[in-house]
PDB file of N, CA and C in Angstrom:
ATOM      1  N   UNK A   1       0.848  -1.173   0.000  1.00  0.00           N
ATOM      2  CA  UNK A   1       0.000   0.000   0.000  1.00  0.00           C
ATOM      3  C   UNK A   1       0.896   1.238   0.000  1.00  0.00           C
ATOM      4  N   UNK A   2       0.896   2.288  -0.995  1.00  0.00           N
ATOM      5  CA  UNK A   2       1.686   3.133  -1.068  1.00  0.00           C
ATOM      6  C   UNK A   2       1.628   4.324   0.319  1.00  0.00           C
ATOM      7  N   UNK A   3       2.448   5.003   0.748  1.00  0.00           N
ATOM      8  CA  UNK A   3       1.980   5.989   1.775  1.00  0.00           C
ATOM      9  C   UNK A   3       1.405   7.129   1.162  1.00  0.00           C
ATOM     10  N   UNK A   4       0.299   7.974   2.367  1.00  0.00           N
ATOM     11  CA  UNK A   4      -0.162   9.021   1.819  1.00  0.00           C
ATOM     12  C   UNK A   4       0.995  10.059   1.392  1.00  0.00           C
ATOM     13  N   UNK A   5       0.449  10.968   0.921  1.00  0.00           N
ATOM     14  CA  UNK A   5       1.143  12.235   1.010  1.00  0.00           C
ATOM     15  C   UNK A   5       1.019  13.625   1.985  1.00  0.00           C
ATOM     16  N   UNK A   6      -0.722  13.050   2.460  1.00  0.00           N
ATOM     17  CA  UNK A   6      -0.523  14.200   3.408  1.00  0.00           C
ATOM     18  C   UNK A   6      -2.130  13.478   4.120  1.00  0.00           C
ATOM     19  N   UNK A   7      -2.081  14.365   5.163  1.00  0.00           N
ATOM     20  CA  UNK A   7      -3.103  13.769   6.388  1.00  0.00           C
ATOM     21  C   UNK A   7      -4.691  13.461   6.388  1.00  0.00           C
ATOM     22  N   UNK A   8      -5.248  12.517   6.951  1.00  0.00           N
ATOM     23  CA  UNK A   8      -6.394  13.052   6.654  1.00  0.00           C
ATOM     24  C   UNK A   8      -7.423  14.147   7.646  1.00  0.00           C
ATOM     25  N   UNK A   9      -8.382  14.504   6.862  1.00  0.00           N
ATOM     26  CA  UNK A   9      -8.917  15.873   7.232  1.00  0.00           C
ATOM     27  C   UNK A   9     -10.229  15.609   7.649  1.00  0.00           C
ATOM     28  N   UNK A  10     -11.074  15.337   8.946  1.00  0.00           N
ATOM     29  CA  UNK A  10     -12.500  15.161   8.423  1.00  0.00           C
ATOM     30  C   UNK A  10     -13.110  16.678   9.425  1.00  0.00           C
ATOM     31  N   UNK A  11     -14.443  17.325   8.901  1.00  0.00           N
ATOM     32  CA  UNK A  11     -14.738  17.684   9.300  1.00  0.00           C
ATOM     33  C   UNK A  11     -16.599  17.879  10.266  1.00  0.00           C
ATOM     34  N   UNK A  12     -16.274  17.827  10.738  1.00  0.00           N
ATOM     35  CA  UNK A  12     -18.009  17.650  11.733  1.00  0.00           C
ATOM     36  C   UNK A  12     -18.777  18.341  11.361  1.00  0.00           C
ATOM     37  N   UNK A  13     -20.225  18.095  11.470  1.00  0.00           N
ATOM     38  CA  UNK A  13     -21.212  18.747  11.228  1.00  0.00           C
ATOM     39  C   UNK A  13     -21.708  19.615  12.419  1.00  0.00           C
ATOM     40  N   UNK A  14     -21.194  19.138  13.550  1.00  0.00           N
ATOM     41  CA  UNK A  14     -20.934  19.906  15.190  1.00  0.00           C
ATOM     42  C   UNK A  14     -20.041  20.579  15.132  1.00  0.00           C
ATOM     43  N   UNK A  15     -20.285  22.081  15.958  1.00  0.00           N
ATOM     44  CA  UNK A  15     -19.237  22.805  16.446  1.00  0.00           C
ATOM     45  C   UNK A  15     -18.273  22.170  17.380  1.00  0.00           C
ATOM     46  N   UNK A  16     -17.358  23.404  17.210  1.00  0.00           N
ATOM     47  CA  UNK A  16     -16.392  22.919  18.007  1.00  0.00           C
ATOM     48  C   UNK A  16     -16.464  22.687  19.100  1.00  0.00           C
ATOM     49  N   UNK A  17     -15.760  21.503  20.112  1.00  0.00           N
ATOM     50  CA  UNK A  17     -16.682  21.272  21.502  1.00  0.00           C
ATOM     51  C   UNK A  17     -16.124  22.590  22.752  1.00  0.00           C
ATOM     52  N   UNK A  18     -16.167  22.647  23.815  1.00  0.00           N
ATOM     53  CA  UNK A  18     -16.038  23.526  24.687  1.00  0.00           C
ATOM     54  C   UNK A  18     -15.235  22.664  26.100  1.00  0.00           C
ATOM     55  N   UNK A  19     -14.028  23.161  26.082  1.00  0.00           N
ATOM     56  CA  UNK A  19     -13.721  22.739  26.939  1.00  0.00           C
ATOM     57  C   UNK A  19     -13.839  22.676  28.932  1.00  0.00           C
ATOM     58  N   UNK A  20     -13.999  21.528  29.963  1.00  0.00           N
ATOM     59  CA  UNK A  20     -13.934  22.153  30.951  1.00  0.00           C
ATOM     60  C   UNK A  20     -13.037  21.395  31.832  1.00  0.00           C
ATOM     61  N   UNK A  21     -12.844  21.609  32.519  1.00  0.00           N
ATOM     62  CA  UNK A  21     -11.458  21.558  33.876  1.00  0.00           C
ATOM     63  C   UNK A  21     -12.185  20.401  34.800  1.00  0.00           C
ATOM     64  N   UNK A  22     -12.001  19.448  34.969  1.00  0.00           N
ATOM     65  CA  UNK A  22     -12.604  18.370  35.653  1.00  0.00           C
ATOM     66  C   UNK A  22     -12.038  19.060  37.460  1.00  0.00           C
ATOM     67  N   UNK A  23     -10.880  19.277  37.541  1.00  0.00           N
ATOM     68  CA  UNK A  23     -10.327  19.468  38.762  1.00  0.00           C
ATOM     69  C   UNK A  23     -11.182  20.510  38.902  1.00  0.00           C
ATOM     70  N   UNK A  24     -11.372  21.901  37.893  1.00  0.00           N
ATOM     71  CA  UNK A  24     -12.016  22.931  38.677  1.00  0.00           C
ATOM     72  C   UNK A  24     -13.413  22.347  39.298  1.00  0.00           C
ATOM     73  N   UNK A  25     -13.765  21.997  38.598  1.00  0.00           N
ATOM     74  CA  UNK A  25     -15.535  21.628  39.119  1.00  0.00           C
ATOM     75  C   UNK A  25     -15.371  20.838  40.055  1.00  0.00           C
ATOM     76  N   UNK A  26     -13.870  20.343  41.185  1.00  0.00           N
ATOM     77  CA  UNK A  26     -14.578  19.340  41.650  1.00  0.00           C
ATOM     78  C   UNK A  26     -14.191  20.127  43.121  1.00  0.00           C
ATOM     79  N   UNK A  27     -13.322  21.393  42.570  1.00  0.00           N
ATOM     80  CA  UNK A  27     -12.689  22.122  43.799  1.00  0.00           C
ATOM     81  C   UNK A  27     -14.126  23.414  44.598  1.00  0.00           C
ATOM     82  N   UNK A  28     -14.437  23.791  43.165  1.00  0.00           N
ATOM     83  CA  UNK A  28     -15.664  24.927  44.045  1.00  0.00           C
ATOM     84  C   UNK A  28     -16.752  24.339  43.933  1.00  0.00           C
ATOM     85  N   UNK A  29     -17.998  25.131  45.034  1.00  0.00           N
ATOM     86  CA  UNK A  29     -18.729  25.039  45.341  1.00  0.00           C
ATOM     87  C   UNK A  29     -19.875  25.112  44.397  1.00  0.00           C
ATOM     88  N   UNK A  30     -20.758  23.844  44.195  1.00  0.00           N
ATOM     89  CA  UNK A  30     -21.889  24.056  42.900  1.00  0.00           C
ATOM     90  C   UNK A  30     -21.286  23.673  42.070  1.00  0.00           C
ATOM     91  N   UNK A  31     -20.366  22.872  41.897  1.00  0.00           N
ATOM     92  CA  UNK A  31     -18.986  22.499  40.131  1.00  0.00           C
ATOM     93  C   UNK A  31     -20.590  22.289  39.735  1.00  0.00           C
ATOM     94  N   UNK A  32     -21.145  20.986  40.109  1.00  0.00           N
ATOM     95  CA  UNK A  32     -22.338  20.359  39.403  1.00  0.00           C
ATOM     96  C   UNK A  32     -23.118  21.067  38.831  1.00  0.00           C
ATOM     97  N   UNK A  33     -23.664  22.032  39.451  1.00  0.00           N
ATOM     98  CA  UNK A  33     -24.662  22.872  38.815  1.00  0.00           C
ATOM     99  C   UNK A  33     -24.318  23.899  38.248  1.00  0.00           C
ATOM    100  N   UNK A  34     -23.004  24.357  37.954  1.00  0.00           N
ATOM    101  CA  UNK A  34     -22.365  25.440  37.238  1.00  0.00           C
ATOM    102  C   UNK A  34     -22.542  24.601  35.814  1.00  0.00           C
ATOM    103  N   UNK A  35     -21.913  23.173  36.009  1.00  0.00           N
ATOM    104  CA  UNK A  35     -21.690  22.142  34.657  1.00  0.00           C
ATOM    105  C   UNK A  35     -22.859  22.523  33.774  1.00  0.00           C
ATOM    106  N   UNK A  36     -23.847  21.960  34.998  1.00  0.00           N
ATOM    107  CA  UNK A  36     -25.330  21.669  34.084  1.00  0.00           C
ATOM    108  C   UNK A  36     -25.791  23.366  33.450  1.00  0.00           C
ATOM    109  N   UNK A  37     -25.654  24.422  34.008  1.00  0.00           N
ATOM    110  CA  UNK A  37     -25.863  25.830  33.864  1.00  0.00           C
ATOM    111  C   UNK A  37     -24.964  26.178  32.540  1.00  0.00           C
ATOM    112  N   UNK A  38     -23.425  25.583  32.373  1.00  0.00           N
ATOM    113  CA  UNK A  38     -22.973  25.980  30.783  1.00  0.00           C
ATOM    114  C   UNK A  38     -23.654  24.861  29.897  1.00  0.00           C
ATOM    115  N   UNK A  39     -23.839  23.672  30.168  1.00  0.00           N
ATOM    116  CA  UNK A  39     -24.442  22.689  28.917  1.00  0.00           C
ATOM    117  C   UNK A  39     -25.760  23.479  28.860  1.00  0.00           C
ATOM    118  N   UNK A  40     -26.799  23.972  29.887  1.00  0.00           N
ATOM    119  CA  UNK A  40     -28.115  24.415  29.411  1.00  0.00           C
ATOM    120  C   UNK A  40     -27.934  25.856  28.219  1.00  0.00           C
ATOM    121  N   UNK A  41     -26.617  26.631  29.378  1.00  0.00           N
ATOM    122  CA  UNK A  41     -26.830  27.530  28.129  1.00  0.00           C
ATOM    123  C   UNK A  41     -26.307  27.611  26.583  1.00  0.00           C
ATOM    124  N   UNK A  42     -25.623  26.819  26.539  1.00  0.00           N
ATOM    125  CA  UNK A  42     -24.644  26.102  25.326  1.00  0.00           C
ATOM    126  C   UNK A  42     -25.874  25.774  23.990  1.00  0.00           C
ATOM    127  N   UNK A  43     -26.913  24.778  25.065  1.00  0.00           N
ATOM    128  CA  UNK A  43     -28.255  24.268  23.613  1.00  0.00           C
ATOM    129  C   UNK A  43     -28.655  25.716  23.970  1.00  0.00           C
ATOM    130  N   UNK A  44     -29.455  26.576  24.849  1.00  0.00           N
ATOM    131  CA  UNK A  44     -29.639  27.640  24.169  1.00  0.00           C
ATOM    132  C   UNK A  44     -29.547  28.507  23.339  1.00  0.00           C
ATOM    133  N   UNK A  45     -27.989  28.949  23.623  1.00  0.00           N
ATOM    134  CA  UNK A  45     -27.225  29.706  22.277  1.00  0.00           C
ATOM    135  C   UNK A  45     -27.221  28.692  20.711  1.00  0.00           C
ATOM    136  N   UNK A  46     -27.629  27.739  21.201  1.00  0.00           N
ATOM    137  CA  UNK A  46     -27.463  26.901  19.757  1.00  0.00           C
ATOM    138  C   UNK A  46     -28.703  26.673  19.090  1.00  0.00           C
ATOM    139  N   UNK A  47     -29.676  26.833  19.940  1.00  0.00           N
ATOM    140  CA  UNK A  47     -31.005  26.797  19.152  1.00  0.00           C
ATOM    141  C   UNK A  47     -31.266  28.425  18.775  1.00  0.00           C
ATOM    142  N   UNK A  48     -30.720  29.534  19.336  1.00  0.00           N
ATOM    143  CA  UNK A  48     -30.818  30.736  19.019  1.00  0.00           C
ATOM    144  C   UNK A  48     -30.216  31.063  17.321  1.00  0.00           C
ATOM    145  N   UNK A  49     -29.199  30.190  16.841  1.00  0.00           N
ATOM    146  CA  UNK A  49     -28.298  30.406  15.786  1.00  0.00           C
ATOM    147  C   UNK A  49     -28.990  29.292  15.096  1.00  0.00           C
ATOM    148  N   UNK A  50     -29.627  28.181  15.307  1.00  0.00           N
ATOM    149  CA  UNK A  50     -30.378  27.415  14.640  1.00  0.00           C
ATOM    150  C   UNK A  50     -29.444  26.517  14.068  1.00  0.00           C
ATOM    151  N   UNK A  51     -28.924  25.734  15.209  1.00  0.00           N
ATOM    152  CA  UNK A  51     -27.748  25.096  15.006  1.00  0.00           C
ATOM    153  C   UNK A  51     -27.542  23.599  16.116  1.00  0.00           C
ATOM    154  N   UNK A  52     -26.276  22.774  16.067  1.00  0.00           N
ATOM    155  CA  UNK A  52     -26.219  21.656  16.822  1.00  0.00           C
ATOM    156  C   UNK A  52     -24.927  22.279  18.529  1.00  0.00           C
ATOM    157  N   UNK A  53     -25.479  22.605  19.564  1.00  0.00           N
ATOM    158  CA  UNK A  53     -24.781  22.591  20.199  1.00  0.00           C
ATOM    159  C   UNK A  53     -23.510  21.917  20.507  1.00  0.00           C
ATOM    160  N   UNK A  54     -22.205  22.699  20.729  1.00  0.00           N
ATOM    161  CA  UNK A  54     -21.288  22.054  20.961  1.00  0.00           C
ATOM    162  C   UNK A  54     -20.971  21.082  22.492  1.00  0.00           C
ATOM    163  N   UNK A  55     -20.390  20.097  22.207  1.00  0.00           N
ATOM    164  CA  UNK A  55     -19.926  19.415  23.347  1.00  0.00           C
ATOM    165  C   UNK A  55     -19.554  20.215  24.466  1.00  0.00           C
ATOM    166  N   UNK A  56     -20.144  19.435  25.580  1.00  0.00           N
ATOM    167  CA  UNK A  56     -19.235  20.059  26.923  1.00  0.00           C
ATOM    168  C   UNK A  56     -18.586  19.145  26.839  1.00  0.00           C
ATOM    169  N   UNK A  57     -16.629  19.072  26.861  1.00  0.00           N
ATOM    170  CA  UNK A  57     -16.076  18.096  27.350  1.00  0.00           C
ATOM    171  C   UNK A  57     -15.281  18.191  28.676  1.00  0.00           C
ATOM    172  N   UNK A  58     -14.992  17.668  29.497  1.00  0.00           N
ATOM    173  CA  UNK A  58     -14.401  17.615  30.653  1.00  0.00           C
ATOM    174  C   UNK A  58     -12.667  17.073  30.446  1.00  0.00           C
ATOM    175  N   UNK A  59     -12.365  18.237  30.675  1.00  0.00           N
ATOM    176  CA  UNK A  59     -10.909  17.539  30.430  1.00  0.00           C
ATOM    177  C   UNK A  59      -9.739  17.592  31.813  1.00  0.00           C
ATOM    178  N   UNK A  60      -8.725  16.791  31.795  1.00  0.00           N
ATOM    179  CA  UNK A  60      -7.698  17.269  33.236  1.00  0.00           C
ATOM    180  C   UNK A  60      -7.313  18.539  33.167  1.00  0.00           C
ATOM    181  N   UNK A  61      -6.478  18.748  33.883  1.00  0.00           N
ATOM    182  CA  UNK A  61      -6.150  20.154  34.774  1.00  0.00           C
ATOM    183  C   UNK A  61      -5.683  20.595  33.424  1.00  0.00           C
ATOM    184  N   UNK A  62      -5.797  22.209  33.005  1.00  0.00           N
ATOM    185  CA  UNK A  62      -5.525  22.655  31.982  1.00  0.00           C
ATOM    186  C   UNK A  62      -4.459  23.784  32.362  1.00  0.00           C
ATOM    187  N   UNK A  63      -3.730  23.407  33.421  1.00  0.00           N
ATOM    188  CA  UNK A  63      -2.645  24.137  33.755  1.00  0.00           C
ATOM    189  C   UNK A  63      -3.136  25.526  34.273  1.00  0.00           C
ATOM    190  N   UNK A  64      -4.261  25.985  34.459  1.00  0.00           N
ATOM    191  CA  UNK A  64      -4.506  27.674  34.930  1.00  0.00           C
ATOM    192  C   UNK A  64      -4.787  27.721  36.589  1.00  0.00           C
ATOM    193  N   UNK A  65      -5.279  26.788  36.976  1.00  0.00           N
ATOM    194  CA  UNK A  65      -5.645  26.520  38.675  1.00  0.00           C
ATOM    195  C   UNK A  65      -5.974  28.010  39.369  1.00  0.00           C
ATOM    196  N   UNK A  66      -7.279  28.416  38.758  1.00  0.00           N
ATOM    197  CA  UNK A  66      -7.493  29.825  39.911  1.00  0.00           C
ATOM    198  C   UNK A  66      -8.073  29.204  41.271  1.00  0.00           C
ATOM    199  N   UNK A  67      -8.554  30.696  42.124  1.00  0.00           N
ATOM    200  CA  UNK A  67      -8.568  29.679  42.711  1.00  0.00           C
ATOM    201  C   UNK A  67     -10.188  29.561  43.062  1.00  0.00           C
ATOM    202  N   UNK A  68     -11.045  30.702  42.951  1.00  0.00           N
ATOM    203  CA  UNK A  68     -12.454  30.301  43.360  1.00  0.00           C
ATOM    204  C   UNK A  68     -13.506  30.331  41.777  1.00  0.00           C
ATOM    205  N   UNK A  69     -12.526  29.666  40.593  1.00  0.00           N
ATOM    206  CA  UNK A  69     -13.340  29.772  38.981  1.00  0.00           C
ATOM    207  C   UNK A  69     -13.014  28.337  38.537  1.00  0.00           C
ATOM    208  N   UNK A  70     -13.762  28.022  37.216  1.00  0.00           N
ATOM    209  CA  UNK A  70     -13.462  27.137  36.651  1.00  0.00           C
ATOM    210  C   UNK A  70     -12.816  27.258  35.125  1.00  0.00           C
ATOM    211  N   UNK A  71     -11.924  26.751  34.863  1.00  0.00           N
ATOM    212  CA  UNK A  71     -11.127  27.233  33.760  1.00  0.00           C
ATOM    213  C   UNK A  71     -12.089  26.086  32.483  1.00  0.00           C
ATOM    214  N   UNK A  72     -12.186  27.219  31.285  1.00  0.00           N
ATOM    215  CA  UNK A  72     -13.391  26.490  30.169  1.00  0.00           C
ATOM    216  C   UNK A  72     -12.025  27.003  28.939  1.00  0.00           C
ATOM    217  N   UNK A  73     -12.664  26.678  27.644  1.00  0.00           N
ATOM    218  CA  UNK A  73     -12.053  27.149  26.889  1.00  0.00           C
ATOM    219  C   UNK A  73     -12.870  26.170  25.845  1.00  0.00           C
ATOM    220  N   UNK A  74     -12.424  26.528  24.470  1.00  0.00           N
ATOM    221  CA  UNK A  74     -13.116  26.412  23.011  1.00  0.00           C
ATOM    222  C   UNK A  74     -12.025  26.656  21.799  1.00  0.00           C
ATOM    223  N   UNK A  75     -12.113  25.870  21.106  1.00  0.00           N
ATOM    224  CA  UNK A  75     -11.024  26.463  19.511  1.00  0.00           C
ATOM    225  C   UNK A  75     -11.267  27.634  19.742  1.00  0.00           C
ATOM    226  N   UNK A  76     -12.150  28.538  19.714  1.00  0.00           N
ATOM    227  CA  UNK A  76     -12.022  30.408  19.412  1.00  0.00           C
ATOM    228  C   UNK A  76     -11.391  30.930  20.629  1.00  0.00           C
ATOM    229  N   UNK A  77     -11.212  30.258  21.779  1.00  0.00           N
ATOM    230  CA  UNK A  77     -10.120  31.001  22.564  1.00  0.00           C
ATOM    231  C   UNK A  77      -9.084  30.853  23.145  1.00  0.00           C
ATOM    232  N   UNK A  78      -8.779  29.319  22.080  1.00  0.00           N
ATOM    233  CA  UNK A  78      -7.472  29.137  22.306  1.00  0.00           C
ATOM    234  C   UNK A  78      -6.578  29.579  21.010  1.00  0.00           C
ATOM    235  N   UNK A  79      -7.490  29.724  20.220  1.00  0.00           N
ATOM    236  CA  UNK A  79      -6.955  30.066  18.669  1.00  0.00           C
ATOM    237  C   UNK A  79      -6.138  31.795  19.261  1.00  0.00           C
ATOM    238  N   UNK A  80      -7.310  32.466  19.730  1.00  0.00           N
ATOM    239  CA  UNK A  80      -6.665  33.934  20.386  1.00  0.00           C
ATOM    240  C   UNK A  80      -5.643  33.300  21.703  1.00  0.00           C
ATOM    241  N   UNK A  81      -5.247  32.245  22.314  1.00  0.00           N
ATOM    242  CA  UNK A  81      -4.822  31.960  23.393  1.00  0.00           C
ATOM    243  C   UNK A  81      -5.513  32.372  24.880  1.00  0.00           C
ATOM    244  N   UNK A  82      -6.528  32.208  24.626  1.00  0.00           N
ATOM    245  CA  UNK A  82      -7.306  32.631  25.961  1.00  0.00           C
ATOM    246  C   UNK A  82      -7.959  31.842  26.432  1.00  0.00           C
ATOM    247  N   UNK A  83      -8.481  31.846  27.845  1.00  0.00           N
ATOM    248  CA  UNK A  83      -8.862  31.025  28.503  1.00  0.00           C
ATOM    249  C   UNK A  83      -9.924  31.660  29.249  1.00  0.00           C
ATOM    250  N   UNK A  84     -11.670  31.016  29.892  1.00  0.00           N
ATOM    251  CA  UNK A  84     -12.323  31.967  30.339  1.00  0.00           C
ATOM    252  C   UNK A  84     -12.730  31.649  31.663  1.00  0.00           C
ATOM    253  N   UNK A  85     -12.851  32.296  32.825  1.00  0.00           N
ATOM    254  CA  UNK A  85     -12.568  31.667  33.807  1.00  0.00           C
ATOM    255  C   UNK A  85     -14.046  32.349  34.562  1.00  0.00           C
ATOM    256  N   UNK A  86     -14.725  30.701  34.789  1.00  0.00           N
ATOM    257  CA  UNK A  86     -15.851  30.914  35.569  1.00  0.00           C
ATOM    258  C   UNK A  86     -16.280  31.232  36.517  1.00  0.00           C
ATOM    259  N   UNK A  87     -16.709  32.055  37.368  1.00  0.00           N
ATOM    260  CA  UNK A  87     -16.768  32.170  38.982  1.00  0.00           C
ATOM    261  C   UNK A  87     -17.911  31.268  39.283  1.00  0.00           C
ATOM    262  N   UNK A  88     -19.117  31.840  39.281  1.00  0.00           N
ATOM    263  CA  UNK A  88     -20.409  31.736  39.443  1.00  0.00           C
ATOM    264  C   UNK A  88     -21.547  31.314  37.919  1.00  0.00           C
ATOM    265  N   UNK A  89     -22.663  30.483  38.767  1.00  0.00           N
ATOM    266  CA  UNK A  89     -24.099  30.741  37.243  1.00  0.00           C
ATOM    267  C   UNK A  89     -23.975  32.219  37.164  1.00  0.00           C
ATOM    268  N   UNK A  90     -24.261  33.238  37.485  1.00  0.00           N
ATOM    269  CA  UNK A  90     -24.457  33.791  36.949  1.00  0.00           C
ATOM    270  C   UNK A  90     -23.874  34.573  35.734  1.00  0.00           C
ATOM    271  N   UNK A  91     -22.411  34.320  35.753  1.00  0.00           N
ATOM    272  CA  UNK A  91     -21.364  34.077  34.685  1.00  0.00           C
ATOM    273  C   UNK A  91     -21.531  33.655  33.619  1.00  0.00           C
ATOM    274  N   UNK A  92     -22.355  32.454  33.187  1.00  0.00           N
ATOM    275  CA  UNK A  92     -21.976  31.548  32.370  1.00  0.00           C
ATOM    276  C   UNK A  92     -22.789  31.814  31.154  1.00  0.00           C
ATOM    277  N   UNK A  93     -24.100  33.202  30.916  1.00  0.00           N
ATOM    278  CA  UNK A  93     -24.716  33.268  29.495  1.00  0.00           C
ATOM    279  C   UNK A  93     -23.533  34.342  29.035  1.00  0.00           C
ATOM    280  N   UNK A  94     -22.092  35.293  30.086  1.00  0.00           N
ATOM    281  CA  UNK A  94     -21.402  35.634  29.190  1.00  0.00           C
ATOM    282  C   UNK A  94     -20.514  35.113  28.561  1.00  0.00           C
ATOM    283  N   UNK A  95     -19.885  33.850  29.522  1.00  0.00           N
ATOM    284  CA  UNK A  95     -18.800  32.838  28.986  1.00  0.00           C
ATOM    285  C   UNK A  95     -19.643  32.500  27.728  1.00  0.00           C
ATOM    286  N   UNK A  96     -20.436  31.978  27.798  1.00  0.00           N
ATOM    287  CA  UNK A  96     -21.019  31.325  26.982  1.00  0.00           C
ATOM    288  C   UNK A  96     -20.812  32.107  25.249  1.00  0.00           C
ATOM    289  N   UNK A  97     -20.972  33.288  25.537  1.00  0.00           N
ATOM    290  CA  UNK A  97     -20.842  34.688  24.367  1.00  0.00           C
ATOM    291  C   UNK A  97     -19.816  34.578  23.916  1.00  0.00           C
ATOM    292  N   UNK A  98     -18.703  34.516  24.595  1.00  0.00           N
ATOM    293  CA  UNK A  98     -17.391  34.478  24.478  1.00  0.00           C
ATOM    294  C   UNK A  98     -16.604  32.849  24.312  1.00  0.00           C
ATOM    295  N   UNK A  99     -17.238  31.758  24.394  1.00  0.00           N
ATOM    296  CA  UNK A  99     -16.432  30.880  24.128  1.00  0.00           C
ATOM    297  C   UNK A  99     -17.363  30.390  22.314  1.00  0.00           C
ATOM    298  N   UNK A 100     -18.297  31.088  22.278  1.00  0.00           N
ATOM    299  CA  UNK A 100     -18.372  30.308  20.968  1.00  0.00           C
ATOM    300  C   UNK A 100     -18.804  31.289  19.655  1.00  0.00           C
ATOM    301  N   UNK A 101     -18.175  32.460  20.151  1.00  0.00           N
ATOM    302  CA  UNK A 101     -17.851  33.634  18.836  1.00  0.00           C
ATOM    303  C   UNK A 101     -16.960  33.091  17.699  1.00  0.00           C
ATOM    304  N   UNK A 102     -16.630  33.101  16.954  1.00  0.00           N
ATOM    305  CA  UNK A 102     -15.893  33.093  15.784  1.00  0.00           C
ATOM    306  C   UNK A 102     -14.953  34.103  15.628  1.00  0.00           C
TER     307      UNK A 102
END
């Protein structure tokens, strides 16, 4: 079988997923219901654009360790190198603005 020449490429019909900090959520208070508060607002913003909400994924420590937030992030803010750091629900319809802008 000859080798390729170059990689393969696939692309999703889902946005890009949204990253979250397993350690943060397990350090403050409410991780659980902060979780469930970005996945609710996540299908919101996604039925607003008339679209497939992106993944919440839970990932290990992403190296930022504040100390009373949860560290999230998304291709659009790591592409700028940024990272958005949750305190509270009541936070999370602006994270939300900000992790899945273009």
């Amino acid at each position: 079988m000859p080798a390729k020449s170059s990689p393969s490429i696939a692309r999703p019909k889902r946005p890009p997923p949204v990253l979250i900090c397993v350690k943060c959520l397990s350090k403050i208070d409410g991780g659980k219901k902060l979780k469930q508060a970005l996945k609710a607002e996540l299908k919101r913003a996604a039925a607003a654009q008339r679209g497939k909400r992106p993944k919440l994924v839970t990932t290990s420590c992403l190296g930022i360790c504040p100390k009373r937030a949860v560290v999230t992030a998304s291709a659009a803010t790591l592409g700028r190198g940024e990272y958005v750091l949750i305190e509270d629900r009541s936070e999370v319809a602006a994270a939300v603005g900000v992790l899945i802008e273009e």
